[in-house]
Protein backbone atom coordinates (compact mmCIF):
# COMPACT_ATOMS: atom_id res chain seq x y z
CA UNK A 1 64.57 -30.08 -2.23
CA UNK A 2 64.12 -27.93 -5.37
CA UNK A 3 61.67 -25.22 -4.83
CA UNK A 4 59.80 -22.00 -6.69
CA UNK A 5 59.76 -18.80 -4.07
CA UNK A 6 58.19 -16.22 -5.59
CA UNK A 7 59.40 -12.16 -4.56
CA UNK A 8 56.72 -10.14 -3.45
CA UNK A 9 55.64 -7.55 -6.27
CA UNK A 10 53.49 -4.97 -6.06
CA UNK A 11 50.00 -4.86 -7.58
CA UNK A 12 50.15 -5.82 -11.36
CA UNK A 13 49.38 -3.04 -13.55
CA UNK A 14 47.68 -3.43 -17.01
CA UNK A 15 49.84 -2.01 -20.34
CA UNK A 16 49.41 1.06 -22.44
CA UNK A 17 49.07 0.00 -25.48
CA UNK A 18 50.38 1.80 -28.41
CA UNK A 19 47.81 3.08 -31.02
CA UNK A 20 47.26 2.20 -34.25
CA UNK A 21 49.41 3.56 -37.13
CA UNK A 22 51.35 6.68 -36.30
CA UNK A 23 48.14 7.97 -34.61
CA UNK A 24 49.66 8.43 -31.36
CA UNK A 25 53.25 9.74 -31.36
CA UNK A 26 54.48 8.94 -27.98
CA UNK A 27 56.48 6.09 -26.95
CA UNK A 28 54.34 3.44 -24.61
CA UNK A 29 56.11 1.49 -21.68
CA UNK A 30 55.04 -1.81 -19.94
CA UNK A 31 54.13 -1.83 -16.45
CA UNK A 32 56.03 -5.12 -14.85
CA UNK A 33 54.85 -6.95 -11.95
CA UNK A 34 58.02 -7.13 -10.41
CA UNK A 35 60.25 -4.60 -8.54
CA UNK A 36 60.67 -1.39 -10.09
CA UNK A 37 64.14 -0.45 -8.07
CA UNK A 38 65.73 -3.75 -8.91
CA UNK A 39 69.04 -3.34 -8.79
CA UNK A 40 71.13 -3.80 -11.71
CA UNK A 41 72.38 -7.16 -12.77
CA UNK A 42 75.40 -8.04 -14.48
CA UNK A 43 74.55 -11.26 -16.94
CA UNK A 44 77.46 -13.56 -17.50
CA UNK A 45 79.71 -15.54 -18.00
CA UNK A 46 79.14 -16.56 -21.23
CA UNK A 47 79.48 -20.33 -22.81
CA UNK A 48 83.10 -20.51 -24.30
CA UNK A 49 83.59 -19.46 -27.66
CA UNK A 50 82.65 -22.75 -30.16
CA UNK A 51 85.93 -22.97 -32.27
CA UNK A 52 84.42 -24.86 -34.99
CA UNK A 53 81.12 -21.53 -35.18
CA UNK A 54 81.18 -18.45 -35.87
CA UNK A 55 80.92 -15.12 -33.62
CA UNK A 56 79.19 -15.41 -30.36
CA UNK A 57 75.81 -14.05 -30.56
CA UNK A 58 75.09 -14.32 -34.27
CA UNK A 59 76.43 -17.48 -35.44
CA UNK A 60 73.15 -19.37 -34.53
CA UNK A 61 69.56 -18.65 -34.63
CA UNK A 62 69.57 -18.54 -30.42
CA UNK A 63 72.79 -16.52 -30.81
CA UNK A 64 75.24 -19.42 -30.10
CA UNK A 65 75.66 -23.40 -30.08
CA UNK A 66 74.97 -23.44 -26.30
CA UNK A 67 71.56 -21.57 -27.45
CA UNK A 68 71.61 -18.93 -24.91
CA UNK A 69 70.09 -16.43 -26.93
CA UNK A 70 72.63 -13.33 -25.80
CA UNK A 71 75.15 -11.23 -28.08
CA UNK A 72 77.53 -9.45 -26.97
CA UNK A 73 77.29 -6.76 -29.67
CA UNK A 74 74.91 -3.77 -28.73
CA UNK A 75 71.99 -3.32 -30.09
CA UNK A 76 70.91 0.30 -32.23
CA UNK A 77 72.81 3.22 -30.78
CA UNK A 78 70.94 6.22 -28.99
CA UNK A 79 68.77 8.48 -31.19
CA UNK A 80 66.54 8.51 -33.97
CA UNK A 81 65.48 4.40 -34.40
CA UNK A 82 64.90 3.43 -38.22
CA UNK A 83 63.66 0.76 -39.96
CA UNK A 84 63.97 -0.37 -43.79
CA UNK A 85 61.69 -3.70 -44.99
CA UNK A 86 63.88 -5.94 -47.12
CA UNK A 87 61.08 -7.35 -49.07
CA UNK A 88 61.97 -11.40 -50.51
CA UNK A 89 58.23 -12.29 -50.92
CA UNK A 90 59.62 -15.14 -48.05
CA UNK A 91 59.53 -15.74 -44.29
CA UNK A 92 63.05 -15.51 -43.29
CA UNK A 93 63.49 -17.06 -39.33
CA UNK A 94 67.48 -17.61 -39.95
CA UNK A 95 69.61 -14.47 -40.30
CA UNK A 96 73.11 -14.60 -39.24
CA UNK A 97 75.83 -12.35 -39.48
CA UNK A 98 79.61 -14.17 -39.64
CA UNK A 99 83.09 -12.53 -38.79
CA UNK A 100 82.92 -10.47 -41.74
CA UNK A 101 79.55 -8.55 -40.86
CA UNK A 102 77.76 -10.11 -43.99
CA UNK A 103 74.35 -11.09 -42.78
CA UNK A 104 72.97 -14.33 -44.75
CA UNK A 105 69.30 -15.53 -44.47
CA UNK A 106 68.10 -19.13 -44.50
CA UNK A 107 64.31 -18.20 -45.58
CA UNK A 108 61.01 -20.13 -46.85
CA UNK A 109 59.43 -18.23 -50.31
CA UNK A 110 55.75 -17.66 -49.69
CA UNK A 111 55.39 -19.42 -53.37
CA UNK A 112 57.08 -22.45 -53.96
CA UNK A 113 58.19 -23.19 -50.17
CA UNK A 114 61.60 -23.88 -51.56
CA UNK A 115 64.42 -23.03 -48.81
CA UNK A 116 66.52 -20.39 -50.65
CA UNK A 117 70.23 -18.70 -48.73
CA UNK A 118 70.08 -14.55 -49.02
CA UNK A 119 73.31 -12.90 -49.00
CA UNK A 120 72.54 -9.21 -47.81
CA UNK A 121 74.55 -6.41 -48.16
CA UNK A 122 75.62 -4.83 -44.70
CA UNK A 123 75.99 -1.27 -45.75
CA UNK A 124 71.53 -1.70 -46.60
CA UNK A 125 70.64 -5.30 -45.98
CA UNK A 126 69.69 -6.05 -49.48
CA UNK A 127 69.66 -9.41 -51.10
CA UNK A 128 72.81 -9.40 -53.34
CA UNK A 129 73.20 -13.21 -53.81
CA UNK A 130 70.75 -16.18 -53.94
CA UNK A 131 71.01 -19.94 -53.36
CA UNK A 132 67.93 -22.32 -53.75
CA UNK A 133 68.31 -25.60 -51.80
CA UNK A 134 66.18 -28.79 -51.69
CA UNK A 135 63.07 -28.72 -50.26
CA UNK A 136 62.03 -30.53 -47.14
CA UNK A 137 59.61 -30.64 -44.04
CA UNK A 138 57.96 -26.97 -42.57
CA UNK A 139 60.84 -27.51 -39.97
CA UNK A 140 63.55 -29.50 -41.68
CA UNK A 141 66.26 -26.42 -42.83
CA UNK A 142 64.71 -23.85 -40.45
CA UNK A 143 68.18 -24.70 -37.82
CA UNK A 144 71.21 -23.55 -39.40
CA UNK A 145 74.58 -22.18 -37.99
CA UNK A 146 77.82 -20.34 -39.61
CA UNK A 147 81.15 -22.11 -38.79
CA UNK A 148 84.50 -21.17 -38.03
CA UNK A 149 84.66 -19.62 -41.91
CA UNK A 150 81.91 -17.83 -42.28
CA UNK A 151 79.70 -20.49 -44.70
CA UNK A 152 76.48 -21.63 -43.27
CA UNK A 153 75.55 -24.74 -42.09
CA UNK A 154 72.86 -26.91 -43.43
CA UNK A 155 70.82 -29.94 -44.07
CA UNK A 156 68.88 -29.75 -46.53
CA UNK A 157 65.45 -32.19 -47.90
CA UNK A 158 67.43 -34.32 -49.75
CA UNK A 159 69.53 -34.90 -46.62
CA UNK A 160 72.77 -33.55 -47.22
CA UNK A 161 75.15 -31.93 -44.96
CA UNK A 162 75.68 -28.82 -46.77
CA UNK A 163 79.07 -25.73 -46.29
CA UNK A 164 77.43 -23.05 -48.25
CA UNK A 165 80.35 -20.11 -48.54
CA UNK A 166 79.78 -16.50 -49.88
CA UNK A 167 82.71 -15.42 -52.68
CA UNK A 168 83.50 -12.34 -54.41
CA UNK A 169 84.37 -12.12 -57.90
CA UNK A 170 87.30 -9.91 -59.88
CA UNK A 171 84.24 -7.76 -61.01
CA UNK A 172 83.12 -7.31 -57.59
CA UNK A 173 79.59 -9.11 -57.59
CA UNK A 174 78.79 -11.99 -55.09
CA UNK A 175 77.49 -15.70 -55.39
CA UNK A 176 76.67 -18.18 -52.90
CA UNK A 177 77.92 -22.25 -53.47
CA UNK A 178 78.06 -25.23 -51.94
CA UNK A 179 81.77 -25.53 -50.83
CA UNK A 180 80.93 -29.10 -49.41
CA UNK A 181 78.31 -32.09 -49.08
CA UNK A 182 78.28 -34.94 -47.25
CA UNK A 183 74.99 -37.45 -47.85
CA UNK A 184 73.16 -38.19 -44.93
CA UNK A 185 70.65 -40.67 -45.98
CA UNK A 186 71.86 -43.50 -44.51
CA UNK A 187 71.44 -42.44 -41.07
CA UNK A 188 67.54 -40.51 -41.73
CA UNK A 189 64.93 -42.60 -42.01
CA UNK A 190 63.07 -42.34 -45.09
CA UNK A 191 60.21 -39.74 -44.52
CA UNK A 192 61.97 -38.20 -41.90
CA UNK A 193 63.62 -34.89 -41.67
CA UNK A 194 66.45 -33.30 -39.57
CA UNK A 195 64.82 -30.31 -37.39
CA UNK A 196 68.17 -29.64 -35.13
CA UNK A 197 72.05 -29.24 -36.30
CA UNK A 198 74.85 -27.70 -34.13
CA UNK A 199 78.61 -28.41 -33.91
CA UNK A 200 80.21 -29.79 -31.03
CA UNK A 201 83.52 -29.18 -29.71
CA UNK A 202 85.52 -31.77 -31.57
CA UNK A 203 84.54 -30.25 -35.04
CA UNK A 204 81.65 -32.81 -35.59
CA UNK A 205 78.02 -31.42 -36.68
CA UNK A 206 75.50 -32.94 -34.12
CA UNK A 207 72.12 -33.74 -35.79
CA UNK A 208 68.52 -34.29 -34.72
CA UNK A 209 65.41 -35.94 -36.89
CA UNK A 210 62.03 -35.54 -35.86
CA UNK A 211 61.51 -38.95 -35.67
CA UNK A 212 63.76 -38.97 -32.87
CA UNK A 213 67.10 -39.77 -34.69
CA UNK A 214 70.37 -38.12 -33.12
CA UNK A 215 73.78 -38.60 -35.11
CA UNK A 216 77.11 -36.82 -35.31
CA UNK A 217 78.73 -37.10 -38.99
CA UNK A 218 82.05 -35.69 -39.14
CA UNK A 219 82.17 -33.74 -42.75
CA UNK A 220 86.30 -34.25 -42.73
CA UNK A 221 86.18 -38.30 -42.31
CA UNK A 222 82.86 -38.99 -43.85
CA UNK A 223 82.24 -41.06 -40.21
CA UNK A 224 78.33 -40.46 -39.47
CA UNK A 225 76.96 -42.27 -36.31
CA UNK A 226 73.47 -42.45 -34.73
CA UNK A 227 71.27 -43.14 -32.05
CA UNK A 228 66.96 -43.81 -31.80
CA UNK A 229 65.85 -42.40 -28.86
CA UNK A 230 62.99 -44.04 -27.65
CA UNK A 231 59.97 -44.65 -29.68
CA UNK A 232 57.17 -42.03 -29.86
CA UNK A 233 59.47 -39.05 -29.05
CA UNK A 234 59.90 -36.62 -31.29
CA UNK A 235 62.28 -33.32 -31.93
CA UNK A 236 60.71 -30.91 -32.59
CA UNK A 237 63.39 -28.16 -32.17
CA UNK A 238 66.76 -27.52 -32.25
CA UNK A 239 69.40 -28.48 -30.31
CA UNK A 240 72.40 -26.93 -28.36
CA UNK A 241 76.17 -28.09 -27.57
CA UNK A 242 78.56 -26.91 -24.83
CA UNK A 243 81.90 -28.68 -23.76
CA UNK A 244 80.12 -30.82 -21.53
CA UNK A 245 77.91 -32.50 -24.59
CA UNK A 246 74.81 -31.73 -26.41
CA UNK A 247 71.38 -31.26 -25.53
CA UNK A 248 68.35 -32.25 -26.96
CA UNK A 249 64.98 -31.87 -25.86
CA UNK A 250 61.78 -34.19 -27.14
CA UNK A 251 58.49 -34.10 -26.81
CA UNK A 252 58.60 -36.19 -23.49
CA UNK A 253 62.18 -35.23 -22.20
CA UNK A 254 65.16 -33.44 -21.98
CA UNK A 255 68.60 -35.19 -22.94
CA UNK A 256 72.38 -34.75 -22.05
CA UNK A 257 74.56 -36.74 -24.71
CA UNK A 258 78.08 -37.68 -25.32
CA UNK A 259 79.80 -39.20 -27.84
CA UNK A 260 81.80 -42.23 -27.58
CA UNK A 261 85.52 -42.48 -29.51
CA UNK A 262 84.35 -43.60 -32.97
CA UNK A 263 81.41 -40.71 -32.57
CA UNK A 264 78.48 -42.70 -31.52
CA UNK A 265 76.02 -40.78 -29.46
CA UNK A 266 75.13 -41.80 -26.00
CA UNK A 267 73.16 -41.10 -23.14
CA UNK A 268 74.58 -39.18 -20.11
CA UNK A 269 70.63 -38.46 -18.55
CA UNK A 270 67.51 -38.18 -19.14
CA UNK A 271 65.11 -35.98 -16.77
CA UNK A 272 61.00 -36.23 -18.65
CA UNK A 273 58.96 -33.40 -18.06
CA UNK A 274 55.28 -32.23 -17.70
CA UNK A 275 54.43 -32.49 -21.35
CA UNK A 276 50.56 -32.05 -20.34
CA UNK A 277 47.68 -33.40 -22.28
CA UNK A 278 47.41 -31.54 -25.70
CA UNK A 279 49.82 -28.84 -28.01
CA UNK A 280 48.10 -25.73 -26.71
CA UNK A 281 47.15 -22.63 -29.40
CA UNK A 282 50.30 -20.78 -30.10
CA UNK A 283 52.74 -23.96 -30.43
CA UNK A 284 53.86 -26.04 -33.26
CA UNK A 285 54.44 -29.41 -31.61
CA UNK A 286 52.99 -31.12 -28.30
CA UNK A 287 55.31 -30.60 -25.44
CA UNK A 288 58.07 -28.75 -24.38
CA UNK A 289 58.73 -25.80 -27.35
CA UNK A 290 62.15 -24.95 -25.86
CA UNK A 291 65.24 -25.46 -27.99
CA UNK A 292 67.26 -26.23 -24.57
CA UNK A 293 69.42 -23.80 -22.98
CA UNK A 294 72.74 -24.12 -21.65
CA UNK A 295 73.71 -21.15 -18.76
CA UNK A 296 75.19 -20.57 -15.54
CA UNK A 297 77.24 -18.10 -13.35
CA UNK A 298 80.50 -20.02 -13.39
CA UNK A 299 81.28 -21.14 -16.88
CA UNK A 300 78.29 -20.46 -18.41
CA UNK A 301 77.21 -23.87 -18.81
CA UNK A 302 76.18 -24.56 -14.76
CA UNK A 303 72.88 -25.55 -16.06
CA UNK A 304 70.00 -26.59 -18.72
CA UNK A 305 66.84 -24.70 -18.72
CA UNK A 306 63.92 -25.37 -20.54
CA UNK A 307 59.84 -24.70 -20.38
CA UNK A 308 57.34 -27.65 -19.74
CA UNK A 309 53.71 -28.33 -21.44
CA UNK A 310 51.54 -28.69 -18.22
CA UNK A 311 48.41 -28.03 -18.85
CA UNK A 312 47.37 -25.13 -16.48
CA UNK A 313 50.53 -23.28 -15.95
CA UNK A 314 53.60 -24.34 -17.34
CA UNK A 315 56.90 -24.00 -15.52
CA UNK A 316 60.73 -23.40 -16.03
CA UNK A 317 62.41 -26.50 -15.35
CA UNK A 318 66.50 -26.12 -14.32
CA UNK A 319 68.75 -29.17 -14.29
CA UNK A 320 72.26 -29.14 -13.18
CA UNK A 321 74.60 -29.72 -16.34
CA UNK A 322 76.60 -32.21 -14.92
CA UNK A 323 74.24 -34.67 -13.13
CA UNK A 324 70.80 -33.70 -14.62
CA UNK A 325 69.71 -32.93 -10.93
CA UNK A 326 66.61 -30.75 -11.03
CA UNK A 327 67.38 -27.49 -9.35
CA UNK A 328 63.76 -25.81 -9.73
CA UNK A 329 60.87 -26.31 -11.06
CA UNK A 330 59.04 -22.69 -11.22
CA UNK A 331 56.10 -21.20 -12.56
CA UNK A 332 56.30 -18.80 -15.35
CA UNK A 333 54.23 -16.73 -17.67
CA UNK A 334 51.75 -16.29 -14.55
CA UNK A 335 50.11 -12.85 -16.25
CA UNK A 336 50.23 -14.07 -19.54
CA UNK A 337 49.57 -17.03 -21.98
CA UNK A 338 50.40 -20.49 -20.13
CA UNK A 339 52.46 -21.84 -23.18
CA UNK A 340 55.90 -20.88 -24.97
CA UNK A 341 57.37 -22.46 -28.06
CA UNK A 342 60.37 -20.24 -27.59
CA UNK A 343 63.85 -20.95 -26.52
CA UNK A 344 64.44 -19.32 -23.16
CA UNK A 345 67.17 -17.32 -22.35
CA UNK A 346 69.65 -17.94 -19.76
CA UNK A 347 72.79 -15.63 -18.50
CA UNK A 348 74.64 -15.79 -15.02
CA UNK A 349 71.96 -16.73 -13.28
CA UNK A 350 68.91 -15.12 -15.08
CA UNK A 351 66.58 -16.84 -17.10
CA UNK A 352 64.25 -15.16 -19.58
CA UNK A 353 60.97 -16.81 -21.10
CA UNK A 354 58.31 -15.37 -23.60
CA UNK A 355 55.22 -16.66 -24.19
CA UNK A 356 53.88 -17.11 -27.15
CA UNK A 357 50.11 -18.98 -26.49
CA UNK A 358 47.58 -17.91 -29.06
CA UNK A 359 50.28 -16.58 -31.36
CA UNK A 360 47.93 -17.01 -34.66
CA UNK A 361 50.69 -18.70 -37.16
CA UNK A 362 49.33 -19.12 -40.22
CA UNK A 363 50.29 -22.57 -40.47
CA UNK A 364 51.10 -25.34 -38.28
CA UNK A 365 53.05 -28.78 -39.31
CA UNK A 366 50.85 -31.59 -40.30
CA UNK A 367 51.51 -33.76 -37.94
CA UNK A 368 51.24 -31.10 -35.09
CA UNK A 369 48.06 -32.52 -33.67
CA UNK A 370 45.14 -30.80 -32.25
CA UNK A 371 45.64 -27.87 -30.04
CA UNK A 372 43.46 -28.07 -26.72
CA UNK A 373 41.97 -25.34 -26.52
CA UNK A 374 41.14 -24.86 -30.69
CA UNK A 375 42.30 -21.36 -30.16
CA UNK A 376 42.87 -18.40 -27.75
CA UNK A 377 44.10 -14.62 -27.52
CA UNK A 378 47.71 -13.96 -27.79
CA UNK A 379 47.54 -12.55 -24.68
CA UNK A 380 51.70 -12.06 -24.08
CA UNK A 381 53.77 -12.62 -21.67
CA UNK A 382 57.28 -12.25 -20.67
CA UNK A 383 59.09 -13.42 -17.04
CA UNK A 384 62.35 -13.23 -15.41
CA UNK A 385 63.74 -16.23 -13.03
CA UNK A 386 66.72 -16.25 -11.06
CA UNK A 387 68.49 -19.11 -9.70
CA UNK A 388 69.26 -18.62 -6.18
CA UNK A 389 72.92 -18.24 -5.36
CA UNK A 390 73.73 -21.84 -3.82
CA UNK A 391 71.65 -23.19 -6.17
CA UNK A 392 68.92 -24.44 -3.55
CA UNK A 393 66.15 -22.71 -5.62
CA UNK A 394 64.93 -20.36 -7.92
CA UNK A 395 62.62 -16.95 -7.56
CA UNK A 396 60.59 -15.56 -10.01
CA UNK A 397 62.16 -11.67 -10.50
CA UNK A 398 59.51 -9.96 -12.05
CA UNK A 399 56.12 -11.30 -14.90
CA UNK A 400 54.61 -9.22 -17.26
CA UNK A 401 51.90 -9.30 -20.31
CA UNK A 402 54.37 -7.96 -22.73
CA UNK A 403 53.31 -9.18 -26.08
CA UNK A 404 56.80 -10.61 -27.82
CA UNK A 405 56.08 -11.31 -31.22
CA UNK A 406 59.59 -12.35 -31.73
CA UNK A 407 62.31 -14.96 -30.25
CA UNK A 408 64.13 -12.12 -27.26
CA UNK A 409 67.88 -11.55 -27.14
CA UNK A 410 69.54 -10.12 -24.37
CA UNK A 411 72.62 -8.10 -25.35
CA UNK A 412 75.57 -8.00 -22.84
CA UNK A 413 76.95 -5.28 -25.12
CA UNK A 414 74.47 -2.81 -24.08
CA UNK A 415 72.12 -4.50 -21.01
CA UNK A 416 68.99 -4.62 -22.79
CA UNK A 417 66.53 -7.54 -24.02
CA UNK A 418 65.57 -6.97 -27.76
CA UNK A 419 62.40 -8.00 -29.61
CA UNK A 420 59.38 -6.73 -31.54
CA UNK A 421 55.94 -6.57 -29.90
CA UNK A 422 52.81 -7.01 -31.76
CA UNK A 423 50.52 -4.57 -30.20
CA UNK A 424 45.98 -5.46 -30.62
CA UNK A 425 44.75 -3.07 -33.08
CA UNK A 426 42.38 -1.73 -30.64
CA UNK A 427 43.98 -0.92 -27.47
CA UNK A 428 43.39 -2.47 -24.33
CA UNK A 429 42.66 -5.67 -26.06
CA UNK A 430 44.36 -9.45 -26.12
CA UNK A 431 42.65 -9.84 -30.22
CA UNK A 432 45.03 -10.25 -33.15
CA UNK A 433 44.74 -9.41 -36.61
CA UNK A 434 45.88 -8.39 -40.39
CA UNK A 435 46.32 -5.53 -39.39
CA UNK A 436 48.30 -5.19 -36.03
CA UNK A 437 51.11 -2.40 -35.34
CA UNK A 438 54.67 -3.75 -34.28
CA UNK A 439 57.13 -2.39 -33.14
CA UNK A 440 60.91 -2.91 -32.26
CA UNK A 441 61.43 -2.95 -28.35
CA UNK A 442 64.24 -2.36 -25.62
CA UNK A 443 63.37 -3.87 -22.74
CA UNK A 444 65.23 -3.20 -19.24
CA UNK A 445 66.30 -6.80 -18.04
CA UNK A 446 66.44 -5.50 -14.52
CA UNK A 447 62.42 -4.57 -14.69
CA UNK A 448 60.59 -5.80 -17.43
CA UNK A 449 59.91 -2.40 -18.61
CA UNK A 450 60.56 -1.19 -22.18
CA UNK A 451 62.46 1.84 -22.03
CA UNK A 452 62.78 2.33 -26.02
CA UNK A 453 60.41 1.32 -29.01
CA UNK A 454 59.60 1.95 -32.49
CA UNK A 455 56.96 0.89 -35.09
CA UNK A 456 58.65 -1.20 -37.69
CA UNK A 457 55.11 -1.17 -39.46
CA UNK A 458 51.57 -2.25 -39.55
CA UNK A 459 49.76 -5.02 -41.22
CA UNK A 460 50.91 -9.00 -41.82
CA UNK A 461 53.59 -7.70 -44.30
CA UNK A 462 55.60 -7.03 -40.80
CA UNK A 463 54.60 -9.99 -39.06
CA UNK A 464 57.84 -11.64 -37.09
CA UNK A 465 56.16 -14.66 -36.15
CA UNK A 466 57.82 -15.45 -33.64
CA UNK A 467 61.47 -15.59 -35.44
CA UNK A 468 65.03 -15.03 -34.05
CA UNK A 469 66.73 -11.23 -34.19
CA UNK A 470 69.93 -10.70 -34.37
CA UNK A 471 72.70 -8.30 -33.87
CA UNK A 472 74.94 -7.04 -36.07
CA UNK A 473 78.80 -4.90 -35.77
CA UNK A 474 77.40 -1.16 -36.18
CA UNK A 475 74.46 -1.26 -33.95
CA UNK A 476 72.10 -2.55 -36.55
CA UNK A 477 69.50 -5.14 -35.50
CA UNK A 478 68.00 -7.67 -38.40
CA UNK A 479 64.41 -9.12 -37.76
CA UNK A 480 63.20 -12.26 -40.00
CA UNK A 481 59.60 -11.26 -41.06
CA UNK A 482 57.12 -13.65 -42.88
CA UNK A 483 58.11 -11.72 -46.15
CA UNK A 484 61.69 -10.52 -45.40
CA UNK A 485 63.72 -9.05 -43.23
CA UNK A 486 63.69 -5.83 -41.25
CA UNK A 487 67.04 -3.70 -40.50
CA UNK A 488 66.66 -1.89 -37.81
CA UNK A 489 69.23 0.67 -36.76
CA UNK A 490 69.71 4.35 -34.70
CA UNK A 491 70.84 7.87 -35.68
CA UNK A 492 73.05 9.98 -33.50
């Protein structure tokens, strides 16, 4: 029988928060509710290397296709931590980093909406080659990944399949083009959009709609096939592919799928989930905001985690890869915010989930529907689960009220999580506004605690809204902001 044992943890402590502007100098840590001699775990194995992606840990916006959100690069080296705002007038939740260290950012222009590819220079991170691709849904052409060659991968509004390489020229300069297309409109519905894309390992590109459309098309053959999930479920996020087959969570339940000879997806389960009543404040779609996780202490694929929608306190579901079996079903984000739109993150047998209830996004998608409540504090949130050992269970580790203003990593390289936290402009405080501090964070995976921080900057212009980081060779870490990037390194 699954179950949810909590560890004892001592009494909860509140956070020091950091103050506004450079107005305090010292460095403020979170006080976790969990144990503060936990011994140190070792995170892994991780998913096999995708043949047909690019590195582990950067080649997808949750770090690979299995969408475990870990790298194994490390992230800024001891010292000094600074910062540098690449300013594209643009919110930038894509930034990747391929085999050849060149970052490139899928972003949205604040004018115009119209997706546009950055290539940055890795030496400074600035923009030294643009794209402009069709424009489509708030969602549609947020998901990309690199492949096996370094080009990113793309669907864009007009529904094409899109390779989108990087080249140098004899004089030295760089351009970005579209190295291949392949039309997809036969298999999306008019007025619908793709919202997930990840390759499989067979070389096909696996493909979600919001309307609930899931297709492979194989870019080599021209051979697209697709299935309708049931009517009235939607995707709403990505989705994730390990050798076992892909997953794909709606807005009712979560999905294993495999594809048949000629490439036609099909089921292999189905397990629904709590969805609850209402979107709550601090999500972009009712239900479940996880882009599904694939992790495990044997393979790295053991199981599928993702984060419910009930209504009251929403909990960390675990299924067994193979069979769908639900291993736990556990409470999270018990300090904080009841709701996450985040991916969580799973390694060994850790799993990591933010919250982000209240966040205040500027905008939501149209057909979002009403939040229940209207609106509430970003009051944070961060927790560790552990599945147990025989698998009988899982335990919560350790909760906390961490305020995450980004999508967490967890680096192997160096045994930290990574993020930015938005801190309330008055301390002491769950209140957001124009002109919160942030701040790049190290977190200790073993505790909860941050053991290393610095402000990136103050005001909306820094704003990470809840976008992906990602880890580059040369202890650099990039940060999609909702006008740029950040590039965030350390000093000796």
């Amino acid at each position: 029988m699954p179950s949810s044992r909590p560890r004892s943890a001592p009494p909860r402590s509140s956070l020091v928060r950091l103050c506004v502007a450079t107005a305090c100098a010292a460095v403020f840590a979170a006080v976790a509710t969990g144990p503060a001699d936990a011994a140190s775990t070792t995170f892994g194995p991780a998913v096999a290397h995708n043949p047909y992606a690019g590195p582990d840990g950067s080649a997808t916006m949750h770090g690979d296709s299995a969408s475990s959100d870990t790298t194994p690069l490390p992230g800024p080296g001891a010292g000094t931590l600074t910062s540098k705002r690449i300013a594209l007038a643009s919110a930038c939740p894509t930034v990747l980093i391929g085999s050849d260290g060149y970052p490139v950012a899928l972003c949205t222009p604040i004018f115009g909406q119209v997706p546009t590819v950055h290539l940055l220079d890795p030496a400074d991170g600035d923009s030294i080659a643009t794209l402009t691709l069709t424009k489509g849904s708030l969602l549609g052409g947020v998901y990309a990944y690199l492949d096996q060659n370094d080009r990113l991968v793309v669907i864009d509004g007009s529904h094409r399949l899109l390779r989108i390489g990087h080249h140098r020229g004899t004089d030295g300069s760089w351009s970005l083009s579209v190295d291949s297309a392949l039309s997809l409109t036969s298999a999306v519905p008019s007025g619908d959009d793709v919202t997930g894309i990840a390759p499989d390992w067979q070389g096909r590109v696996w493909f979600a709609t919001g309307g609930g459309v899931v297709g492979t098309a194989d870019d080599r053959t021209g051979v697209v096939r697709t299935l309708q999930l049931p009517a009235g479920e939607r995707v709403d996020n990505s989705i994730s592919t390990a050798p076992a087959g892909t997953l794909v969570t709606t807005t009712y339940a979560t999905y294993l799928l495999t594809a048949s000879s000629d490439g036609t997806p099909q089921i292999s389960w189905r397990q629904a989930y709590d969805r609850g009543t209402a979107r709550k404040p601090g999500q972009l779609s009712p239900g479940s905001g996880s882009t599904p996780t694939f992790f495990g202490p044997t393979d790295g694929t053991d199981y599928v985690a993702i984060v419910d929608n009930a209504d009251t306190r929403e909990k960390l579901q675990v299924y067994a890869t193979s069979t769908g079996r639900l291993i736990c079903s556990t409470p999270v984000l018990v300090s904080g915010g009841p709701g996450s739109e985040n991916s969580p993150i799973g390694a060994g047998r850790s799993v990591f989930v933010a919250s982000t209830y209240g966040y205040p996004y500027p905008k939501v998608p149209d057909d979002a529907g009403t939040s229940v409540p209207a609106s509430a504090d970003f009051t944070g949130g961060l927790t560790r689960v552990d599945v147990r050992a025989d698998g009988s269970g899982c335990d919560l580790v350790w909760d906390n009220k961490l305020r995450s203003a980004a999508v967490p990593k967890l680096s192997t390289g160096d045994g930290k999580l990574h993020t930015v936290l938005r801190d309330p402009l008055i301390p002491g405080t769950t209140g957001s506004g124009i002109l919160d501090p942030y701040r790049y964070a190290e977190i200790d995976p073993n505790t909860g605690q941050v053991t290393r921080s610095s402000s990136i900057g103050v005001g909306s212009l820094y704003d990470t809204l809840q976008m992906a980081g990602n880890a580059a060779p040369g202890g650099v870490w990039y940060q999609g902001t909702v006008t740029g990037v950040v590039r965030i390194s350390g000093g000796q």
